[in-house]
N, C-alpha and C. Protein backbone atom coordinates (compact mmCIF):
# COMPACT_ATOMS: atom_id res chain seq x y z
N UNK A 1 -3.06 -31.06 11.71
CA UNK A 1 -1.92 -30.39 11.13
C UNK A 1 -1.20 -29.60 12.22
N UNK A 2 0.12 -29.48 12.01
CA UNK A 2 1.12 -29.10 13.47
C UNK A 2 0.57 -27.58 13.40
N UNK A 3 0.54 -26.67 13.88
CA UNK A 3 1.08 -25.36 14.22
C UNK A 3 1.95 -25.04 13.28
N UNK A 4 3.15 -25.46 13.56
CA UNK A 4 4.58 -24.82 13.30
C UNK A 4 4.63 -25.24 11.91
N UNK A 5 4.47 -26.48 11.55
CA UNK A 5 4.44 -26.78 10.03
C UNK A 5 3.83 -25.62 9.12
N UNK A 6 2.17 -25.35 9.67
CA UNK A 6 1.75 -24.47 8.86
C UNK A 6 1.98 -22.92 8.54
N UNK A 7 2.99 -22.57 9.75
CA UNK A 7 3.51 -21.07 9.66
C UNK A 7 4.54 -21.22 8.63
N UNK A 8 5.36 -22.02 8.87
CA UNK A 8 6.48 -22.43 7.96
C UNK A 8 6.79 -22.95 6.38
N UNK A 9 5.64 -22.67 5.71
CA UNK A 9 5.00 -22.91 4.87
C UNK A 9 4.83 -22.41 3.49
N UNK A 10 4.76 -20.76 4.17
CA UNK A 10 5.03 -19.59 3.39
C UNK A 10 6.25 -19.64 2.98
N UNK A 11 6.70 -19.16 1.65
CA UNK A 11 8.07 -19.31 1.28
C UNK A 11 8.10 -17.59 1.62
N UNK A 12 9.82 -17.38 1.94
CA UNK A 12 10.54 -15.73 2.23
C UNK A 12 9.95 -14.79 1.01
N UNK A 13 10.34 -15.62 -0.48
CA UNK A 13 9.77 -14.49 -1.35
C UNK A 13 8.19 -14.02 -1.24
N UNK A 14 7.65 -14.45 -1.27
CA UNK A 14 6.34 -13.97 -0.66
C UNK A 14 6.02 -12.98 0.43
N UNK A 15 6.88 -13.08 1.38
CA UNK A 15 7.04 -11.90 2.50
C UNK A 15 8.24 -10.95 1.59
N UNK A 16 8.60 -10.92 0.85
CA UNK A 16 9.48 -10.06 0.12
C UNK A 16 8.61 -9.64 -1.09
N UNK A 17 8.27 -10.33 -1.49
CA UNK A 17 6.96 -9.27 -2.78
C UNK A 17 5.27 -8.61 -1.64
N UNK A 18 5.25 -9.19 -0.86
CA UNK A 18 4.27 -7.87 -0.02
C UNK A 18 4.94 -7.00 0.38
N UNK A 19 6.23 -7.13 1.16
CA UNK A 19 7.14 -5.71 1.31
C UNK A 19 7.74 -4.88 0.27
N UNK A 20 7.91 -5.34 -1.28
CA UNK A 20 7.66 -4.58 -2.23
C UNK A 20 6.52 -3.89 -2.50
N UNK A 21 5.60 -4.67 -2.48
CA UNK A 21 3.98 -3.84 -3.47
C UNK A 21 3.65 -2.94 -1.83
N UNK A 22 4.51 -3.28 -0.39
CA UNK A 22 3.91 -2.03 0.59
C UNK A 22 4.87 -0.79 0.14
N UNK A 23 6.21 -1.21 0.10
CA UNK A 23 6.92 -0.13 -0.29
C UNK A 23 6.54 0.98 -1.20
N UNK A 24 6.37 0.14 -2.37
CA UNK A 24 6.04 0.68 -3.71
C UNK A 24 4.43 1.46 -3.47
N UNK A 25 3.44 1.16 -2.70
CA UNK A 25 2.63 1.88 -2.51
C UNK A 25 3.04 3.50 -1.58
N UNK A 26 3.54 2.62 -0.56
CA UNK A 26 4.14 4.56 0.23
C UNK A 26 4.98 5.10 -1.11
N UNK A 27 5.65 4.69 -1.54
CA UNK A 27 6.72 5.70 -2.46
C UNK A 27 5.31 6.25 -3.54
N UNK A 28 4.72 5.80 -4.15
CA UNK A 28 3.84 6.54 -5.05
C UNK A 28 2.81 6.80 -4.03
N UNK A 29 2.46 6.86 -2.71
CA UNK A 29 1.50 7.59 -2.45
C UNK A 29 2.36 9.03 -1.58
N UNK A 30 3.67 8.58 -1.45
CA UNK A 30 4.72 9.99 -1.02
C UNK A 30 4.61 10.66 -1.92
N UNK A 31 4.66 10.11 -3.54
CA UNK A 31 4.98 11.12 -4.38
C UNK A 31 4.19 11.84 -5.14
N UNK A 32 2.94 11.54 -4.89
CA UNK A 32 1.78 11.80 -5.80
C UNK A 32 1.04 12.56 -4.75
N UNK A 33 1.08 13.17 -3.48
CA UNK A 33 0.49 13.42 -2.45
C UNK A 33 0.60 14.25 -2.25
N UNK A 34 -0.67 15.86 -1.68
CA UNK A 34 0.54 16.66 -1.19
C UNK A 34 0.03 17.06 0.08
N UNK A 35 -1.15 16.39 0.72
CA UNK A 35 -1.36 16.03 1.84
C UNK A 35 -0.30 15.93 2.88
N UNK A 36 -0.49 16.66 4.18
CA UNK A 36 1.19 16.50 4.73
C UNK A 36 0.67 14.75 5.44
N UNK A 37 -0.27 14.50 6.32
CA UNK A 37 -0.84 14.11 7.22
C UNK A 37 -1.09 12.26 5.86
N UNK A 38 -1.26 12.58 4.89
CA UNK A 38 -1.11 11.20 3.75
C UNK A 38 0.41 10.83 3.75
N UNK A 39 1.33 11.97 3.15
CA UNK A 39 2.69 11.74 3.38
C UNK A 39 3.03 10.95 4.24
N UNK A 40 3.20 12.17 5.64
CA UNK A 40 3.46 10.89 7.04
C UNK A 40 3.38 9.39 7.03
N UNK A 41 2.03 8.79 6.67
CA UNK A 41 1.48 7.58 6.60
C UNK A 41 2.46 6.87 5.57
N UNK A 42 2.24 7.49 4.51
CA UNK A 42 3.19 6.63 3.38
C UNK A 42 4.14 6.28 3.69
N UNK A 43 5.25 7.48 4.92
CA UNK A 43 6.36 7.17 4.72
C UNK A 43 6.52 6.35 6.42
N UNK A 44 5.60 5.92 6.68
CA UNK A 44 5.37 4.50 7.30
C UNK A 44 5.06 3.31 7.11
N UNK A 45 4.26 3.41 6.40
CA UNK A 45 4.39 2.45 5.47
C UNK A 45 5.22 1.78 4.65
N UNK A 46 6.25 2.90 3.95
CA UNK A 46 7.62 2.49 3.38
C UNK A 46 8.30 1.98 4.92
N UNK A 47 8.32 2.31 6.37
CA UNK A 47 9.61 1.96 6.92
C UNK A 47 8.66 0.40 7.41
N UNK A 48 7.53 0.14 7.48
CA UNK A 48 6.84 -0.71 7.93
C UNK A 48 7.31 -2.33 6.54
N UNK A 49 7.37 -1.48 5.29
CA UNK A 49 8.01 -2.69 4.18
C UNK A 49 9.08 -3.00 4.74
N UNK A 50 10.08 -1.88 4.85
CA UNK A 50 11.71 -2.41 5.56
C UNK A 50 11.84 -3.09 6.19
N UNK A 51 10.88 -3.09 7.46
CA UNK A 51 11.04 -3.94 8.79
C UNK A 51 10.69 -5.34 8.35
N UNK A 52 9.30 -5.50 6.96
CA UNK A 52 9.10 -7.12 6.83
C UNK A 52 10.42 -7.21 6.31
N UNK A 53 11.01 -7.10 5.33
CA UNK A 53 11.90 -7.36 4.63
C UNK A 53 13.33 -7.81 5.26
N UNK A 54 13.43 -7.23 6.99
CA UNK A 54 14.67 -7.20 7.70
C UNK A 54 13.89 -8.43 8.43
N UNK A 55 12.81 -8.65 8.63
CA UNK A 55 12.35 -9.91 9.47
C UNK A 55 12.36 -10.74 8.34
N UNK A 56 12.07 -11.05 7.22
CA UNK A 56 12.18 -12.20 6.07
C UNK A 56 13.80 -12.52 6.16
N UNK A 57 14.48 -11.55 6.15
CA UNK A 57 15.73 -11.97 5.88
C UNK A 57 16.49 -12.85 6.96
N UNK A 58 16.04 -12.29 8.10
CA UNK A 58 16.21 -12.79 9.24
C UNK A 58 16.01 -14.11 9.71
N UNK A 59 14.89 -14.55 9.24
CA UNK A 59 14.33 -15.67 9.14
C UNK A 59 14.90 -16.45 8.39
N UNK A 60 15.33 -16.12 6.60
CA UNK A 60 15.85 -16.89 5.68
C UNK A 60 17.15 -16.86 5.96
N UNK A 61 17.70 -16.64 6.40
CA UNK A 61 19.26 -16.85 6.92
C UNK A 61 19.52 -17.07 8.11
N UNK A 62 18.01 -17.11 8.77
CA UNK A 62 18.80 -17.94 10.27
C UNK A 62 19.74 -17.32 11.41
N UNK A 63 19.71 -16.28 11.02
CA UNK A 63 20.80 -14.62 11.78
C UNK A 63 19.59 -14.04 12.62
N UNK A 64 19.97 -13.76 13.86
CA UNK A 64 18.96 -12.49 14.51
C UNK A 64 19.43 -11.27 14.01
N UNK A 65 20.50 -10.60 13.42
CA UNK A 65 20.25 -9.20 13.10
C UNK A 65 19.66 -8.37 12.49
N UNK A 66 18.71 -9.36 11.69
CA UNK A 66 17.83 -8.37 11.25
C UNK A 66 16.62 -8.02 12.24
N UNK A 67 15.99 -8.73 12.82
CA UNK A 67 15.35 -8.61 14.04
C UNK A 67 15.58 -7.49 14.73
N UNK A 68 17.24 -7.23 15.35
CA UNK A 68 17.75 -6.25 15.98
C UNK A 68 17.71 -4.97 14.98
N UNK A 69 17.94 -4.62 13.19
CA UNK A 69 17.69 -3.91 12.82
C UNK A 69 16.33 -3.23 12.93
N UNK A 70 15.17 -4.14 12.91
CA UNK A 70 13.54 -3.77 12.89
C UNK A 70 13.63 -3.17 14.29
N UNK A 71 14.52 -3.58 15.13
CA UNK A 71 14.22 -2.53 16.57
C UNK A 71 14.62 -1.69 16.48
N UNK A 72 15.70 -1.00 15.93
CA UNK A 72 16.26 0.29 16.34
C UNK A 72 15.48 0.75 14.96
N UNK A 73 14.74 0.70 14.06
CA UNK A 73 13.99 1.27 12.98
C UNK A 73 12.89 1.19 13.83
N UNK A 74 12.18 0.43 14.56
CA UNK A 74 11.23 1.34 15.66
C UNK A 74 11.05 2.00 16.10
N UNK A 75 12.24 2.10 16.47
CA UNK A 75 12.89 3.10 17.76
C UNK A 75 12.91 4.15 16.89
N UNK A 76 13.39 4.64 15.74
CA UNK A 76 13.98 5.51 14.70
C UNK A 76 12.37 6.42 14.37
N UNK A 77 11.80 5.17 14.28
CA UNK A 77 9.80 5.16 13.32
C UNK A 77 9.40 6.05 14.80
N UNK A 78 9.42 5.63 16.15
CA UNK A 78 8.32 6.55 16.92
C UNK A 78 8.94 7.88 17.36
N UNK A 79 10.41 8.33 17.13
CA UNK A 79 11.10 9.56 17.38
C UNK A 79 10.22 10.31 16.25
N UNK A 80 10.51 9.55 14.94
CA UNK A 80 9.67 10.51 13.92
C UNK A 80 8.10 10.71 14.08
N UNK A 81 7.70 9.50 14.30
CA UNK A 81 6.03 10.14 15.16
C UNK A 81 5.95 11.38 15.70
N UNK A 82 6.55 11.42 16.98
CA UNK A 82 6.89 12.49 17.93
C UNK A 82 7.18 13.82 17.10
N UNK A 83 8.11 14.01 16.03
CA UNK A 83 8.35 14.97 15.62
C UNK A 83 7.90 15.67 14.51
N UNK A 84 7.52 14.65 13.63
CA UNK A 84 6.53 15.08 12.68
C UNK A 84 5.32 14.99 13.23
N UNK A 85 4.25 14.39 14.31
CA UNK A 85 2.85 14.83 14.29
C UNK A 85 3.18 16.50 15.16
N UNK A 86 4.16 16.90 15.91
CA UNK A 86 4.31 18.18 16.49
C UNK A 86 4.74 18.76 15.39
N UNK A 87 5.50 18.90 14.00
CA UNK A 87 5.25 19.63 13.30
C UNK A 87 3.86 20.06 12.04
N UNK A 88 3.30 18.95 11.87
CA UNK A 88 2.08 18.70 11.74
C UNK A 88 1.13 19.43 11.93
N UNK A 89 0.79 19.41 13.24
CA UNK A 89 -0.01 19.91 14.59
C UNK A 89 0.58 21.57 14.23
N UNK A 90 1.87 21.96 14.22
CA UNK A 90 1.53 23.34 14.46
C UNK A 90 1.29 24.00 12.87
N UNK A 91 1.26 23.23 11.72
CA UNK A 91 1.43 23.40 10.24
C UNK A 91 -0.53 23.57 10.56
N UNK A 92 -0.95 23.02 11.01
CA UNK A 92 -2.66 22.87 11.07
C UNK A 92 -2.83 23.92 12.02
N UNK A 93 -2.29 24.52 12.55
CA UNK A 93 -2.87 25.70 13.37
C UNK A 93 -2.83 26.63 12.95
N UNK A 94 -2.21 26.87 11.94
CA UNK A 94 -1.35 27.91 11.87
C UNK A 94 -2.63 28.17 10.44
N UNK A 95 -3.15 27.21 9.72
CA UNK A 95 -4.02 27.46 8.60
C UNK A 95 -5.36 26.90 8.97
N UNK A 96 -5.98 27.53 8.56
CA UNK A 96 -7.54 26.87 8.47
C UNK A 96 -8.01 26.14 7.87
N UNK A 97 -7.75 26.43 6.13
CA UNK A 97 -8.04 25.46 5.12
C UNK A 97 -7.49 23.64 5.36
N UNK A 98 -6.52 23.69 5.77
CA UNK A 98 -5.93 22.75 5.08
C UNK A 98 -4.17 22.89 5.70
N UNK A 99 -3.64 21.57 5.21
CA UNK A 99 -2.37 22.01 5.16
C UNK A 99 -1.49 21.32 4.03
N UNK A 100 -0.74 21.59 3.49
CA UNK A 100 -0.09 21.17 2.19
C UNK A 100 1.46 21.15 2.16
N UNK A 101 2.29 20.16 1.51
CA UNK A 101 3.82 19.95 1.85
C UNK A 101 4.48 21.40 1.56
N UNK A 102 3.24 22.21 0.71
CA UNK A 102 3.72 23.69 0.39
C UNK A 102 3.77 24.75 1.47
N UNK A 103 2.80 24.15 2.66
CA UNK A 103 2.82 24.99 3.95
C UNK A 103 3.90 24.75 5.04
N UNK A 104 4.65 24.27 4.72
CA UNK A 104 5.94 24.31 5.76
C UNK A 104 6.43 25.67 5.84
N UNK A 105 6.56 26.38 5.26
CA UNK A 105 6.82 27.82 5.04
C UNK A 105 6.41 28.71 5.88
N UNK A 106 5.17 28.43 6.96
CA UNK A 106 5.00 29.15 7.59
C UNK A 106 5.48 29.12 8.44
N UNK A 107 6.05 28.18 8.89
CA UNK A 107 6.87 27.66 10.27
C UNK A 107 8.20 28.66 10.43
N UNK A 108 8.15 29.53 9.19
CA UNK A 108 9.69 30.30 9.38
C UNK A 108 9.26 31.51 10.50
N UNK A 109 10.33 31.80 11.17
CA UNK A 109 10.12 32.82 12.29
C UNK A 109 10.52 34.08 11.92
């Protein structure tokens, strides 16, 4: 059996209902959460659905721009790394217990 035959195989909706049920998991684990450090994740997970969904499309229409969209949403995804694990990081110093989407508050000066 070829290689290429068997990648090609998978139909787009299928890579479009796993980037739903990933989406749909970050959005109810964003919203049900109040974990800051679960949040984060979820809402990588939601941009990690986007990116299949901009590569399915990409693919099913035969266009590179969606390709080029999943890059600059990379690019977009590790700025927010950077800035949310440093706000993160100082939300956890700042408490002992724990930290909660309710502890942003301390961050005021």
């Amino acid at each position: 059996m070829n290689l290429v035959a068997a990648t090609t195989s998978v139909p787009g909706a299928w890579y479009l209902a796993v980037a739903a049920v990933l989406f749909t998991i970050g959005a109810v684990g964003l919203l049900s959460r109040r974990n800051v450090l679960v949040m984060f994740m979820c809402v990588e997970l939601m941009l990690n659905a986007v990116n299949l969904t901009f590569v399915t499309f990409a693919r099913m229409l035969d266009d590179i721009g969606g390709q080029v969209l999943v890059f600059f949403t990379l690019v977009v995804a590790a700025a927010e790394v950077v800035v949310g694990l440093a706000i993160i990081v100082s939300i956890f110093r700042g408490r002992v217990e724990g930290a909660t989407a309710d502890s942003a508050n301390i961050l005021k000066g």
